[in-house]
Protein backbone atom coordinates (compact mmCIF):
# COMPACT_ATOMS: atom_id res chain seq x y z
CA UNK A 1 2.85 164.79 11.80
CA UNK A 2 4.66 162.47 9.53
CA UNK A 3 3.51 159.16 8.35
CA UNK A 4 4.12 156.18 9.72
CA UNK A 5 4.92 155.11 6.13
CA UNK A 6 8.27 155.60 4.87
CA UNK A 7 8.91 158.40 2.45
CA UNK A 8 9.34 156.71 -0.72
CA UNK A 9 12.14 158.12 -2.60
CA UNK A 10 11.40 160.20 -6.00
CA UNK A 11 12.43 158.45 -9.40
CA UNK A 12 15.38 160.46 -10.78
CA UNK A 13 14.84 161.72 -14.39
CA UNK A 14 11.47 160.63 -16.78
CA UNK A 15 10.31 157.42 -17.38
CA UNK A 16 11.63 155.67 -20.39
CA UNK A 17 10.00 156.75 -23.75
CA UNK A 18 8.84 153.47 -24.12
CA UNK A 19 6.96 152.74 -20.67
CA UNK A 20 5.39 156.26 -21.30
CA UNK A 21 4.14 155.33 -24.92
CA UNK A 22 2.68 151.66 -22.92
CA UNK A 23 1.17 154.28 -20.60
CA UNK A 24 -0.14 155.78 -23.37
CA UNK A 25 -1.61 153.01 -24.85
CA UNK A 26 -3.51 152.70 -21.30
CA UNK A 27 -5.29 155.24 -22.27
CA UNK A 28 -6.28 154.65 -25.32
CA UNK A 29 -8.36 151.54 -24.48
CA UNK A 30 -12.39 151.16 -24.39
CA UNK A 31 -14.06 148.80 -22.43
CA UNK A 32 -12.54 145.35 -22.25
CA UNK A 33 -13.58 142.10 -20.93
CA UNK A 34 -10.99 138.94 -20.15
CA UNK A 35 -12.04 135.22 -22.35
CA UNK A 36 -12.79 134.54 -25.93
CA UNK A 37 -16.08 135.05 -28.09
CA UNK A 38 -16.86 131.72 -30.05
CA UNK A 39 -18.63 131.31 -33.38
CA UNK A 40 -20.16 128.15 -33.01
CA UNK A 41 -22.25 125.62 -35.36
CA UNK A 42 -24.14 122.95 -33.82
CA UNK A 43 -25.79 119.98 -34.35
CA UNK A 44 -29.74 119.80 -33.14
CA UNK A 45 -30.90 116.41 -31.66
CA UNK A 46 -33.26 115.31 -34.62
CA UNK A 47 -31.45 112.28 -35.97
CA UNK A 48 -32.57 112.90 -39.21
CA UNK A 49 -31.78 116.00 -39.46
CA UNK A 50 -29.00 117.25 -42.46
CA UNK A 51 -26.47 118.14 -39.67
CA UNK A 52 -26.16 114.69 -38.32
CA UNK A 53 -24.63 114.17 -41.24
CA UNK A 54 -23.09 117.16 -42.84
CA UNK A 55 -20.46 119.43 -40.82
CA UNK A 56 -21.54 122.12 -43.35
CA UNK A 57 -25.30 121.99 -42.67
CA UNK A 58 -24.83 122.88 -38.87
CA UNK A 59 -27.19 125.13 -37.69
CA UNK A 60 -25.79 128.69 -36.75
CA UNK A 61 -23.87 130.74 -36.25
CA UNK A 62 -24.43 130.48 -32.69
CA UNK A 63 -22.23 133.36 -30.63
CA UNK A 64 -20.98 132.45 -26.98
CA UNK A 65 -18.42 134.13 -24.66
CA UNK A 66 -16.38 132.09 -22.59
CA UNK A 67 -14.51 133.26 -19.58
CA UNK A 68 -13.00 131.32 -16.39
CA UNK A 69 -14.31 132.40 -13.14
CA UNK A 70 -13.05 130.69 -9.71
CA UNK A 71 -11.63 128.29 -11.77
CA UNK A 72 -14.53 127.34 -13.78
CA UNK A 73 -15.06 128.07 -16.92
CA UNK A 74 -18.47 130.30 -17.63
CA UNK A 75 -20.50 130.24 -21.23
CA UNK A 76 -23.16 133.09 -22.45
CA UNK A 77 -24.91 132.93 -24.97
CA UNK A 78 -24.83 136.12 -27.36
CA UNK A 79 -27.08 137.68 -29.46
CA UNK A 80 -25.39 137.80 -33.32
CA UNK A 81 -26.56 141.72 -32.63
CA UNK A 82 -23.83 141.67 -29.20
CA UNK A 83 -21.37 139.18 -30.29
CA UNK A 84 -18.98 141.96 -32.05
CA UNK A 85 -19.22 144.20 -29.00
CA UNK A 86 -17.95 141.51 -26.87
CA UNK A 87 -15.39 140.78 -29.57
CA UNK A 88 -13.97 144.35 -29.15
CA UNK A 89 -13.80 143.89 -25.76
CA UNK A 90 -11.81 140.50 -25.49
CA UNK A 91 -9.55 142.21 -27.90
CA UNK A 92 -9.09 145.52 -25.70
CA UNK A 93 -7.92 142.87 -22.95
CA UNK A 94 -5.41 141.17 -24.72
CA UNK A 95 -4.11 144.97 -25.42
CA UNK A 96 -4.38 145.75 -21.89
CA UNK A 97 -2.79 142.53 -20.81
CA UNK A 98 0.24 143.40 -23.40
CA UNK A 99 0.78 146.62 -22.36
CA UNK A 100 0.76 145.83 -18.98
CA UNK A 101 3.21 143.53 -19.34
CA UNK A 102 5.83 145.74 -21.17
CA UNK A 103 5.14 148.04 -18.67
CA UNK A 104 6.40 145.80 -15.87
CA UNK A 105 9.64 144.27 -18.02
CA UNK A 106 10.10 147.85 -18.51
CA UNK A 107 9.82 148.80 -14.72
CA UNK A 108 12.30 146.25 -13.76
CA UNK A 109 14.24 146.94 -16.22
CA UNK A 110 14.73 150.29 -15.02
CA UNK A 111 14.30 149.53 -11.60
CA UNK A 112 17.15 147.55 -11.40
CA UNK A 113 19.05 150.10 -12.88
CA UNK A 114 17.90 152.62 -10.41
CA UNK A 115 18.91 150.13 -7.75
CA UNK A 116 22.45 149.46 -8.62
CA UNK A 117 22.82 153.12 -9.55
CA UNK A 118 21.76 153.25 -5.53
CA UNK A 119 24.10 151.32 -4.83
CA UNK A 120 27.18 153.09 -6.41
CA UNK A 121 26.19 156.21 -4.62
CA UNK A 122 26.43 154.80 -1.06
């Protein structure tokens, strides 16, 4: 019995070299995580303290990812030991986001081709 889908019609010839190297790409990514690692140096709330008055005698480095969840924006607190795994990660997302996004210009790229290619034939 057929399905109640329609039969979506196969893409003539291979993808364009350049969505298959994105695809590629795809592949080559580890794990990834979406926001931004910070490297932060704070002041502590002892008003006589150096840092009250000296930028450069902040304590730190403090490490903290930020991300946005439902709109609001979420902080952890990283251990100097984690904070260059979660770098990797945020980085491996903006990769994925890039490559992701070529791949789509590229689909409709070709997908309007496809289309008006269609269109000649009927």
């Amino acid at each position: 019995m057929p399905s109640p889908k329609a039969a979506r019609p196969p893409l003539p010839g291979p993808p364009d070299p350049r969505f298959r190297q994105a695809r590629q790409e795809l592949l080559q990514l580890e794990y990834f995580l979406k926001g931004t690692v910070l490297k932060r140096m704070m002041k502590c709330g002892h008003p006589n303290c150096a840092c009250q008055r000296d930028a450069s005698h902040r304590h730190g480095p403090y490490f903290e990812w930020t991300y946005k969840l439902h709109g609001k924006t979420v902080n952890v607190k990283l251990s100097p030991q984690a904070a260059p795994f979660y770098q990797a990660a945020t980085k491996q997302h903006r990769k994925l986001k890039a490559a992701l996004a070529r791949m789509e210009r590229l689909s409709r790229t070709a997908l309007a081709r496809l289309a008006k290619q269609a269109a000649k034939t009927d």
